[in-house]
N, C-alpha and C. Protein backbone atom coordinates (compact mmCIF):
# COMPACT_ATOMS: atom_id res chain seq x y z
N UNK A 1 -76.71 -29.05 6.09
CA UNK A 1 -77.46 -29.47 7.27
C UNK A 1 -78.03 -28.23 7.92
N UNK A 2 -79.23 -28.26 8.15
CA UNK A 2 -79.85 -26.56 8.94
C UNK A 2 -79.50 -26.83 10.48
N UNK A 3 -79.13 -25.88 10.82
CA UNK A 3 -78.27 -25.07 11.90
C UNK A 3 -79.38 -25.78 13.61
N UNK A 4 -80.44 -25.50 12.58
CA UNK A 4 -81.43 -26.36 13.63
C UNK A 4 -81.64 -27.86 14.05
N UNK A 5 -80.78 -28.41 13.26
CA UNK A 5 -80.89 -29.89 13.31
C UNK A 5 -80.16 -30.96 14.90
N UNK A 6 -81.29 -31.97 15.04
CA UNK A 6 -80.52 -32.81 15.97
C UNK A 6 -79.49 -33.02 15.92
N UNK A 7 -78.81 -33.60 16.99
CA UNK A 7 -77.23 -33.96 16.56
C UNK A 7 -77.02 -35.16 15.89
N UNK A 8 -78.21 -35.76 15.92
CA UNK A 8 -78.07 -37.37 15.33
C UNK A 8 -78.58 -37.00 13.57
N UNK A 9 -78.84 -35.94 13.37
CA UNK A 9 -79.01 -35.50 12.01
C UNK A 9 -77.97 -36.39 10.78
N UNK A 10 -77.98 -37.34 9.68
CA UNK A 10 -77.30 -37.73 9.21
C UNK A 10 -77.05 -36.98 8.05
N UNK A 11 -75.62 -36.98 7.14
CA UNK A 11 -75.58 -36.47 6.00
C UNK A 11 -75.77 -37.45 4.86
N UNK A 12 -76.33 -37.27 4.12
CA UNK A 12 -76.83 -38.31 2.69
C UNK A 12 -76.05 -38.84 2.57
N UNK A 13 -76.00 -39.78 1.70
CA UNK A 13 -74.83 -40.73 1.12
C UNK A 13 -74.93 -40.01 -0.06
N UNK A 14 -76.15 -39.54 -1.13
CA UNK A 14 -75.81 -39.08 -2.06
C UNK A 14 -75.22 -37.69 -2.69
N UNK A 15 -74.69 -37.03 -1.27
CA UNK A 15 -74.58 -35.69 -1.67
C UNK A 15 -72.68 -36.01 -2.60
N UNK A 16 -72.62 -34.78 -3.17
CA UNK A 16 -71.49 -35.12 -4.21
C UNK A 16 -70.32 -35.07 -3.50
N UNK A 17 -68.91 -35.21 -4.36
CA UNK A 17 -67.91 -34.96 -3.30
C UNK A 17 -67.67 -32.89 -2.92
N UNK A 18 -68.24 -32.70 -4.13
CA UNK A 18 -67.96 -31.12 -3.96
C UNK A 18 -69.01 -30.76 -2.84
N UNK A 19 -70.04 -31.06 -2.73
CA UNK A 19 -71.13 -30.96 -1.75
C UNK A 19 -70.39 -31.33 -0.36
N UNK A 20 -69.41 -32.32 0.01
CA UNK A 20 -69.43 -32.86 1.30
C UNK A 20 -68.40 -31.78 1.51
N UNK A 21 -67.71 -31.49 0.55
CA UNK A 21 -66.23 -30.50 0.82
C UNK A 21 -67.12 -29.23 1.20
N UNK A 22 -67.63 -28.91 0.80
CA UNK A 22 -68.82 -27.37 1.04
C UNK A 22 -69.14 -27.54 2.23
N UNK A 23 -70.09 -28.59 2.75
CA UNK A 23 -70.63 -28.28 4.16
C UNK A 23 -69.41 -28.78 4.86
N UNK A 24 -68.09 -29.63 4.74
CA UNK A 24 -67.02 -29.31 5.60
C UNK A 24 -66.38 -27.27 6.09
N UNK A 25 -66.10 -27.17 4.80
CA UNK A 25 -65.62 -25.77 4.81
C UNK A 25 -66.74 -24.85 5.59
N UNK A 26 -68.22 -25.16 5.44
CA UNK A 26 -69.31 -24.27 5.80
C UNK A 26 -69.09 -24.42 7.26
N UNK A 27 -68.77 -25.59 7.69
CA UNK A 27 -68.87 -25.76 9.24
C UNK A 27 -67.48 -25.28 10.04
N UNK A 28 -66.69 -25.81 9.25
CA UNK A 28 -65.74 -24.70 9.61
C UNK A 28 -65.67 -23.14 9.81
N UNK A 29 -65.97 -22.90 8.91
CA UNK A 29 -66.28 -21.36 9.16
C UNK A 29 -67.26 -21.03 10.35
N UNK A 30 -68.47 -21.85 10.33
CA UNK A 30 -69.61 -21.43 11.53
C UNK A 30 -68.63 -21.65 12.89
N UNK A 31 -67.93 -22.61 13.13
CA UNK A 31 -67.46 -22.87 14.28
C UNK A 31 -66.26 -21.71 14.33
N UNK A 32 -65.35 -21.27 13.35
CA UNK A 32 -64.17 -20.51 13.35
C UNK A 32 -64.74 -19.35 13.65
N UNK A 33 -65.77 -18.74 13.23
CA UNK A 33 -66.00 -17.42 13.61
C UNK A 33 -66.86 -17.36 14.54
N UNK A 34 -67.21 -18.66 15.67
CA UNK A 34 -67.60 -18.53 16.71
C UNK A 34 -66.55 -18.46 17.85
N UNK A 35 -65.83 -18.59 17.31
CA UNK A 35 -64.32 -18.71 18.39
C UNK A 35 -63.89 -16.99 18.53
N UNK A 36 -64.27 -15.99 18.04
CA UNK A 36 -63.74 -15.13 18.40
C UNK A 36 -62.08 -14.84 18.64
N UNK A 37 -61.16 -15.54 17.34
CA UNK A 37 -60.03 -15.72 17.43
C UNK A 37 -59.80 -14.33 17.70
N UNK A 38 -59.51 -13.17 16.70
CA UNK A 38 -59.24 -12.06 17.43
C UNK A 38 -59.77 -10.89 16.44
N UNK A 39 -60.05 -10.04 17.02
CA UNK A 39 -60.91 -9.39 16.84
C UNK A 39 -60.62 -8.64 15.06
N UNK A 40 -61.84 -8.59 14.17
CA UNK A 40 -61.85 -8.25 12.77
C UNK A 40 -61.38 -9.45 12.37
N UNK A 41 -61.03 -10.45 12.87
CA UNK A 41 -60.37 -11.85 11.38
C UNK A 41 -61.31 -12.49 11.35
N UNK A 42 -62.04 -12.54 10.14
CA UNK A 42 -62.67 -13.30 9.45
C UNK A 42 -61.86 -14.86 8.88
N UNK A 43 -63.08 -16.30 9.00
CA UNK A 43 -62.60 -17.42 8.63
C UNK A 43 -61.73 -17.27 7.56
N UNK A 44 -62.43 -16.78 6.62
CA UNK A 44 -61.61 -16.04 4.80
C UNK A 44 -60.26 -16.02 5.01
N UNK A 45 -60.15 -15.04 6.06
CA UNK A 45 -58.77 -14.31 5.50
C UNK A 45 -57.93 -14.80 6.72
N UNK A 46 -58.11 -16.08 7.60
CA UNK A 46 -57.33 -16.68 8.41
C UNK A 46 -55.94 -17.78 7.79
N UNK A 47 -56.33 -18.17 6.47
CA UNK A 47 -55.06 -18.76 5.82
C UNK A 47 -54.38 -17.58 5.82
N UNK A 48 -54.58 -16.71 4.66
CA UNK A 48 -53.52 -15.94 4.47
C UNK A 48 -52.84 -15.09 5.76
N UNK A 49 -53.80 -15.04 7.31
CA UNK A 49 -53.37 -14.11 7.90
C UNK A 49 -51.91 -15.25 8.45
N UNK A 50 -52.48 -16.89 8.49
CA UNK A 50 -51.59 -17.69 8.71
C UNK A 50 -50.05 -17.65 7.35
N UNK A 51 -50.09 -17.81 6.17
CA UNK A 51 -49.03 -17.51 5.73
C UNK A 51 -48.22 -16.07 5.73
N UNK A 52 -48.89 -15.01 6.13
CA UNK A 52 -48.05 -13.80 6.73
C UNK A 52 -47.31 -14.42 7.88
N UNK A 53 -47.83 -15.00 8.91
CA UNK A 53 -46.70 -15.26 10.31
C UNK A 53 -45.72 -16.19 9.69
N UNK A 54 -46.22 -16.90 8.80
CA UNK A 54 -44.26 -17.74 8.62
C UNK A 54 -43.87 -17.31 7.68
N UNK A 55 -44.10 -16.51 6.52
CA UNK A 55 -43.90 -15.68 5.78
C UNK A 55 -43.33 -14.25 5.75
N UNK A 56 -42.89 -13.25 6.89
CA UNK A 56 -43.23 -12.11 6.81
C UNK A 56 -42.86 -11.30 6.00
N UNK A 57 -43.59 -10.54 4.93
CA UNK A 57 -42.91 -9.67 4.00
C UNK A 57 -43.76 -10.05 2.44
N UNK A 58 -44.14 -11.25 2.48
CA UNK A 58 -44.75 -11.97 1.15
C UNK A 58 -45.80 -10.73 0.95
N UNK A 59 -45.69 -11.24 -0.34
CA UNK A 59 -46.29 -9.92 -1.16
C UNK A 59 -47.96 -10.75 -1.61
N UNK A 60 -48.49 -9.64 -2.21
CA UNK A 60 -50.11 -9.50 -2.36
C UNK A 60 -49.98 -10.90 -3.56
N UNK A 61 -49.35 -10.49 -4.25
CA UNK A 61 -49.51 -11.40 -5.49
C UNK A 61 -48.57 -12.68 -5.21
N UNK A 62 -47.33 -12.87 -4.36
CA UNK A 62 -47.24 -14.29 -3.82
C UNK A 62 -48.15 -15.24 -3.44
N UNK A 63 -49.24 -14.12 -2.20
CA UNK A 63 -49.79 -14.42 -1.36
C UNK A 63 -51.28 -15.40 -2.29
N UNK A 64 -51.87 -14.81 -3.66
CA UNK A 64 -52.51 -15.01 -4.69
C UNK A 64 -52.20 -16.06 -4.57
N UNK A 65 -50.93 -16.25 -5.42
CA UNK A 65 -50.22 -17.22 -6.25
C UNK A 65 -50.22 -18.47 -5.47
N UNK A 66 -49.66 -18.41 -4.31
CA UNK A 66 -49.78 -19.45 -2.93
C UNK A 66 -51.24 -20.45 -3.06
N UNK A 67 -51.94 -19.78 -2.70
CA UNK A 67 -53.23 -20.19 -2.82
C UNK A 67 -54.49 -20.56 -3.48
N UNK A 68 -53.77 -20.14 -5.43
CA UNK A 68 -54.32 -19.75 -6.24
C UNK A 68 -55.76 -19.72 -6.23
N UNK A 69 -55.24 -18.18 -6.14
CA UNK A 69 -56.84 -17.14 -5.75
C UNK A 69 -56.76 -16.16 -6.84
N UNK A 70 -57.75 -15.26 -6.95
CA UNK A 70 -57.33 -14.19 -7.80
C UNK A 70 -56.80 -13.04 -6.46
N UNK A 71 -56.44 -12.02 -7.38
CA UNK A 71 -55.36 -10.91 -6.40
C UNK A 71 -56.30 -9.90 -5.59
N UNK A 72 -57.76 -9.60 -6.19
CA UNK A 72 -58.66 -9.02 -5.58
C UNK A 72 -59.27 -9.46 -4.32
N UNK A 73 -58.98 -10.46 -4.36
CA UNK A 73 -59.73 -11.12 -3.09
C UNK A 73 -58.49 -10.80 -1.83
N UNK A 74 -57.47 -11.36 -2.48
CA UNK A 74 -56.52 -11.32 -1.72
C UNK A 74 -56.29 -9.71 -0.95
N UNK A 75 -56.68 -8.63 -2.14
CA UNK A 75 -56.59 -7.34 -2.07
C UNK A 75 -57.42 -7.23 -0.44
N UNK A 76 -58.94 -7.48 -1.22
CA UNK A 76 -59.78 -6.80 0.07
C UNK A 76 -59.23 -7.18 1.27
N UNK A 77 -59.20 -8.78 1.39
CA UNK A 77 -58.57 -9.51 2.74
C UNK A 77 -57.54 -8.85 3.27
N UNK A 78 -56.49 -8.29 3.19
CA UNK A 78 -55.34 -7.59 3.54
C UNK A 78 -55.93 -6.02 3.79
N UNK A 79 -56.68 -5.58 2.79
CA UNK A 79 -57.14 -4.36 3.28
C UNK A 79 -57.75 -4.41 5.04
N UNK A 80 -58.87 -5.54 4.76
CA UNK A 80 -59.84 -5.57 6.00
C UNK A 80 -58.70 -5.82 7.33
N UNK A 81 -57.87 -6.70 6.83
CA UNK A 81 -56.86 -7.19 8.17
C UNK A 81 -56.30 -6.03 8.47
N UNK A 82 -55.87 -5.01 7.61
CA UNK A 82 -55.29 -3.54 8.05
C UNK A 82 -55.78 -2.71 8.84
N UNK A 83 -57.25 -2.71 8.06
CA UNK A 83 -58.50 -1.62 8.49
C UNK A 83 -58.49 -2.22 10.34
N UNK A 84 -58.12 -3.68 10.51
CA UNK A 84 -58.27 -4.19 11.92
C UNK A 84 -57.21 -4.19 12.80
N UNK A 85 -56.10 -3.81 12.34
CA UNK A 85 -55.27 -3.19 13.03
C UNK A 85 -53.77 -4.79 13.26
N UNK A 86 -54.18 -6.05 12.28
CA UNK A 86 -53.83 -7.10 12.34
C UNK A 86 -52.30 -7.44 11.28
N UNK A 87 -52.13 -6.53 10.35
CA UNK A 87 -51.42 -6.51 9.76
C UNK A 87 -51.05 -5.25 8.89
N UNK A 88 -49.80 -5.01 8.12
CA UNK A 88 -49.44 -3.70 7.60
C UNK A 88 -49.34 -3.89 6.24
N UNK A 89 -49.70 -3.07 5.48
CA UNK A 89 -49.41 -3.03 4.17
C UNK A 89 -48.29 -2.02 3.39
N UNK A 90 -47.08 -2.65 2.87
CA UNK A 90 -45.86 -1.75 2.97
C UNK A 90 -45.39 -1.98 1.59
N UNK A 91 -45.20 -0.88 0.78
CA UNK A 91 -44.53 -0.90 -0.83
C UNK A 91 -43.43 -1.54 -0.86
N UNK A 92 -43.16 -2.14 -1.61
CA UNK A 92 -41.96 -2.64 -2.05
C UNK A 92 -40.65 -1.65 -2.57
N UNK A 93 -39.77 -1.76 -1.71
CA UNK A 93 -38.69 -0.64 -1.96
C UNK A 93 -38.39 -0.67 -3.61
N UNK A 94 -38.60 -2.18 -4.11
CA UNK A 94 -37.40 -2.37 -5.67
C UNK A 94 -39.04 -1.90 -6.32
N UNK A 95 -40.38 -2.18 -6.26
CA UNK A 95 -41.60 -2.10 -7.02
C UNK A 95 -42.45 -1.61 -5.97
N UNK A 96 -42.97 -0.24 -6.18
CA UNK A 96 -43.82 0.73 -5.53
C UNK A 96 -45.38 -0.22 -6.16
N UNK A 97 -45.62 -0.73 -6.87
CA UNK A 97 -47.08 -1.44 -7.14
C UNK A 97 -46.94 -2.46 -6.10
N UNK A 98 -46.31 -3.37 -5.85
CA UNK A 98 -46.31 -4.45 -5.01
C UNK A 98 -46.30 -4.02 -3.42
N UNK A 99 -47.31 -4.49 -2.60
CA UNK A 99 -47.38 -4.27 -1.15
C UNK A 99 -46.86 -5.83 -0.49
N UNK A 100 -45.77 -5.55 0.60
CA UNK A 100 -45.42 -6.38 1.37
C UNK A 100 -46.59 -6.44 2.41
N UNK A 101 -46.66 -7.81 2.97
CA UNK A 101 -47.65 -8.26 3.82
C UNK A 101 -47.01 -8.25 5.33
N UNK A 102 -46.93 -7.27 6.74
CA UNK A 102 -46.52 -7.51 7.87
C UNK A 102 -47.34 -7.99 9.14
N UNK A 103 -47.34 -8.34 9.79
CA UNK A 103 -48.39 -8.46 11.42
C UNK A 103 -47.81 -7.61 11.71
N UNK A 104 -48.72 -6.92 12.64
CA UNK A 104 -48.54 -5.54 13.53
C UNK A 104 -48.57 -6.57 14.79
N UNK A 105 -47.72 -5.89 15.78
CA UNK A 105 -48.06 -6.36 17.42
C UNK A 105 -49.33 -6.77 17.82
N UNK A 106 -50.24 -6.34 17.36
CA UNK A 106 -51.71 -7.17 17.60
C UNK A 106 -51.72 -8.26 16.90
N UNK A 107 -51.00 -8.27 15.65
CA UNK A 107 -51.43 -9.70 14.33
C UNK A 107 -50.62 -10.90 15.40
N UNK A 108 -49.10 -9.98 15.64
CA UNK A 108 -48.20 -11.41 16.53
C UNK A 108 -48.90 -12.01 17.91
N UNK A 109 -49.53 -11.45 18.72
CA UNK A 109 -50.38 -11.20 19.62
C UNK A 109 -51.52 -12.82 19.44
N UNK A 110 -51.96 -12.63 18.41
CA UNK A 110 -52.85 -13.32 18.10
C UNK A 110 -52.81 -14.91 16.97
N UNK A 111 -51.41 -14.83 16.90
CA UNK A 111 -51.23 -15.79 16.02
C UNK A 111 -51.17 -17.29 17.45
N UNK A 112 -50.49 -17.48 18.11
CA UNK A 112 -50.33 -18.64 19.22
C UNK A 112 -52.18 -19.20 18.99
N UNK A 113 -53.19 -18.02 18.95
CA UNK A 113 -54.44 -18.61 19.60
C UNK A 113 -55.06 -18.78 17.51
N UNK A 114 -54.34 -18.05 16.95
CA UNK A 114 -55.37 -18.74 15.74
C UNK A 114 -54.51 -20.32 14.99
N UNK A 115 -53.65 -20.35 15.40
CA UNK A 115 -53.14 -21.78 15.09
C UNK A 115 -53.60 -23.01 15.96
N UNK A 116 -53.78 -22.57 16.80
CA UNK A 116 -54.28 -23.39 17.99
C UNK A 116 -55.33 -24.05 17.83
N UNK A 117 -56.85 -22.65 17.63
CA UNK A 117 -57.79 -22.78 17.56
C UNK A 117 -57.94 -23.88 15.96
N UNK A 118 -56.99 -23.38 14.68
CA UNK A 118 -57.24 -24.02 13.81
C UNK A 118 -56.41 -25.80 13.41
N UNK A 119 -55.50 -25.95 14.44
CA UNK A 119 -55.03 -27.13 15.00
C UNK A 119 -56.15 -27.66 15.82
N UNK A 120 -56.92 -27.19 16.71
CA UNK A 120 -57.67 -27.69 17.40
C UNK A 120 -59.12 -28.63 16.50
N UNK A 121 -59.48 -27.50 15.62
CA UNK A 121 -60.54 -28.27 14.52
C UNK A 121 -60.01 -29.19 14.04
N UNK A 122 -58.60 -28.91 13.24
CA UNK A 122 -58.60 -30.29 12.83
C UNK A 122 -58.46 -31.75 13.19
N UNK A 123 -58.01 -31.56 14.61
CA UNK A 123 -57.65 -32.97 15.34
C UNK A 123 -59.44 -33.08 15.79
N UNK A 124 -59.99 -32.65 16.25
CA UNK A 124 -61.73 -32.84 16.46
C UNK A 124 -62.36 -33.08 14.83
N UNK A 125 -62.21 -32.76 13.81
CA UNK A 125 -62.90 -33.01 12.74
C UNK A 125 -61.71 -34.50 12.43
N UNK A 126 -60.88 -34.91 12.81
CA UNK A 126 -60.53 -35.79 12.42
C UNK A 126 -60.11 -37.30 12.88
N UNK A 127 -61.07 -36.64 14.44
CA UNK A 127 -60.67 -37.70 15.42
C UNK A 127 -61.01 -38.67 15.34
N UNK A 128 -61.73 -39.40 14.18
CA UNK A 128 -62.03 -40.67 14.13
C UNK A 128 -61.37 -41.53 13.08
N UNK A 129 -60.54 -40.88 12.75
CA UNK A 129 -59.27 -41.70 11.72
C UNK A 129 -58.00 -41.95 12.63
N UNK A 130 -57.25 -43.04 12.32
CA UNK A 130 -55.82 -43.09 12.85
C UNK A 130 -54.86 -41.96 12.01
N UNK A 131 -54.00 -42.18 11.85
CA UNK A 131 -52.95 -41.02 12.04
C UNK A 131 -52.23 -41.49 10.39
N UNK A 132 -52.32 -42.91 10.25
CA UNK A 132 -52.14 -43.18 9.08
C UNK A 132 -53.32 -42.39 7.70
N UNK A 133 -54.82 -43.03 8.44
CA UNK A 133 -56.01 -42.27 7.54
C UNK A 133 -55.75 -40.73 7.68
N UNK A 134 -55.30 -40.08 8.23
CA UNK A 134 -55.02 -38.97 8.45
C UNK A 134 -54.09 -37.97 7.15
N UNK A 135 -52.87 -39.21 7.57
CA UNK A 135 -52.17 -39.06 6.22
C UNK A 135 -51.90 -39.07 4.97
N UNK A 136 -53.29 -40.22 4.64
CA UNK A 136 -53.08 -40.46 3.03
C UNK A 136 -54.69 -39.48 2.71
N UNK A 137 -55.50 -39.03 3.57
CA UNK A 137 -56.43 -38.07 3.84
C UNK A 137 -55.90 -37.04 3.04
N UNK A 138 -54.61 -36.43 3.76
CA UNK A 138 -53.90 -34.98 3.48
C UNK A 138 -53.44 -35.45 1.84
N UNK A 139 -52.85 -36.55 1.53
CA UNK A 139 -52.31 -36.66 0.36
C UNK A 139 -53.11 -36.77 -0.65
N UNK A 140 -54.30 -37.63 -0.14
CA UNK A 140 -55.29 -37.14 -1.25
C UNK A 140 -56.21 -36.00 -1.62
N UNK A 141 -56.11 -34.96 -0.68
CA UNK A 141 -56.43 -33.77 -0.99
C UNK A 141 -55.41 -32.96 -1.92
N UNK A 142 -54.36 -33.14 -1.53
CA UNK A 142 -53.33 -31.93 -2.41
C UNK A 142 -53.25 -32.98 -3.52
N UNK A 143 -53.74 -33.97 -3.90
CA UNK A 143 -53.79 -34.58 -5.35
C UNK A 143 -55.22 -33.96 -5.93
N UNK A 144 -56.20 -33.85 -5.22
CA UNK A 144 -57.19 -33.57 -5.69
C UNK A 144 -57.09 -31.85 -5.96
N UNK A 145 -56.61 -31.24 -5.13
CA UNK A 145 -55.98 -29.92 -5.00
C UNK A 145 -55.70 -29.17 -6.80
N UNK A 146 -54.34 -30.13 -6.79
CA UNK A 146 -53.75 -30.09 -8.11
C UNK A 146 -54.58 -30.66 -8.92
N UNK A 147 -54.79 -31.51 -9.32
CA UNK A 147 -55.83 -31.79 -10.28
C UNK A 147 -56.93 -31.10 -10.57
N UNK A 148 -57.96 -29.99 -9.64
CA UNK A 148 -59.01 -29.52 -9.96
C UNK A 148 -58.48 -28.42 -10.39
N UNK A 149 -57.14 -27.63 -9.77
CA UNK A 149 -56.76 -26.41 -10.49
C UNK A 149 -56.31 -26.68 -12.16
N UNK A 150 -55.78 -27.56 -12.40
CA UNK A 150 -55.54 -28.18 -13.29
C UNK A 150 -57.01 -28.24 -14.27
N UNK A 151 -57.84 -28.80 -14.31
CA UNK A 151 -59.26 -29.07 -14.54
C UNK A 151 -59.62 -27.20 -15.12
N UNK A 152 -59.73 -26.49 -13.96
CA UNK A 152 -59.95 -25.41 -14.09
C UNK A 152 -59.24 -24.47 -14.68
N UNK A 153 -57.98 -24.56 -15.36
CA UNK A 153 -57.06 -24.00 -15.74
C UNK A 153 -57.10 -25.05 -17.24
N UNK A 154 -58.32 -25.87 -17.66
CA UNK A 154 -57.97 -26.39 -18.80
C UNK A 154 -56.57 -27.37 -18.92
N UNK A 155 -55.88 -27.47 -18.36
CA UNK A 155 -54.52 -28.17 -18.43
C UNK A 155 -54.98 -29.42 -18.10
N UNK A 156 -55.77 -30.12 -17.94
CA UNK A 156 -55.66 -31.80 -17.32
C UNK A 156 -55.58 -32.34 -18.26
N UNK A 157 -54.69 -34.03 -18.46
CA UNK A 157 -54.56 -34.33 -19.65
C UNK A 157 -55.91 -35.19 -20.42
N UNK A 158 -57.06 -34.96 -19.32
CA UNK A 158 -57.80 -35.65 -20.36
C UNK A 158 -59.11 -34.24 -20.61
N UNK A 159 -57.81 -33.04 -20.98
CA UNK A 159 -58.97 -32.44 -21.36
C UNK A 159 -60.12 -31.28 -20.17
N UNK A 160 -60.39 -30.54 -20.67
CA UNK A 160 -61.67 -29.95 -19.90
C UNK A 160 -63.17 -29.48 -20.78
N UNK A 161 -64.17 -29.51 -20.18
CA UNK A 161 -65.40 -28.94 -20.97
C UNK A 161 -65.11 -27.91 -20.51
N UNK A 162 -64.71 -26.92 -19.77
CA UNK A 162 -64.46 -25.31 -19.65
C UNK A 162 -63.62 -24.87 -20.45
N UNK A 163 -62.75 -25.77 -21.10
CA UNK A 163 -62.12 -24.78 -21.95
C UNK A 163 -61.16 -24.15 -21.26
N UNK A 164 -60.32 -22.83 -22.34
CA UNK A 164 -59.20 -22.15 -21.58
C UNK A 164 -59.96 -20.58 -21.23
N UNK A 165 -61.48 -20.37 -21.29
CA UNK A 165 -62.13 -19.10 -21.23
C UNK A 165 -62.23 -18.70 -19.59
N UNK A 166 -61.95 -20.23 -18.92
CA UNK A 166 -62.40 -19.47 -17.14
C UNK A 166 -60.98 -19.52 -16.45
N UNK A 167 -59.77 -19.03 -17.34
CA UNK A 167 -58.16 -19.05 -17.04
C UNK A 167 -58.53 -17.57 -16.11
């Protein structure tokens, strides 16, 4: 939808499901990084800055694995959150390759208002379902979740046209 559009602007019926998931996530982000949660956190790297606070200590490649991402991404994101003064990056006493993931007093500082803010979207992006649609909402995402990693990882049982080359 362009940024310029009425509010009565409708979205197609024919756009795909990966299409409706895109401009969900797209709008999310436009609105998340208009919030000025705290200063240097990018939409990106607001999950993971969220599994560091109930996490503390999870490592780079947990943190991957969690989310299945690749580890580079995960890399920069933790770098940038460092470079911002939001979290620490600390070797692993038993494995000097592995960096533990910490919040610095600014990261703890700021966690109350980025849960908030991202509790807050979702009850507004979802305020027009009951609490039941809500629920089988969430369940059919982490089915769809698993299944596309699945898909993409070649493992689904009926098969993939990608093959095992985009593992």
């Amino acid at each position: 939808m362009p940024q310029n559009a009425p509010p009565h602007y409708t979205i197609p019926d024919d756009i795909p499901l990966a299409g409706l998931i895109s401009i969900v996530h797209r709008m999310y982000s436009i609105h998340m990084d208009g919030q000025a949660i705290a200063p240097g956190l990018k939409t990106g790297q607001i999950p993971f800055f969220m599994r560091i606070s109930r996490e503390p200590g999870i490592t780079q490649d947990d943190l991957a694995a969690y989310y299945i991402i690749d580890k580079g991404t995960v890399a920069r994101a933790a770098r940038r959150m460092e470079e911002h003064g939001l979290i620490t990056r600390t070797p692993d006493p038993d494995n000097r390759r592995k960096l533990r993931l910490f919040l610095t007093a600014r990261g703890e500082a700021a966690v109350p208002r980025v849960f908030a803010t991202d509790r807050d979207w979702d009850k507004r992006v979802l305020s027009g379902l009951s609490e039941e649609e809500r629920r089988n909402l969430h369940a059919i995402f982490q089915k769809m979740a698993v299944q596309s990693r699945d898909i993409a990882r070649g493992d689904a049982d009926n098969g993939s046209e990608f093959g095992t080359e985009h593992r």
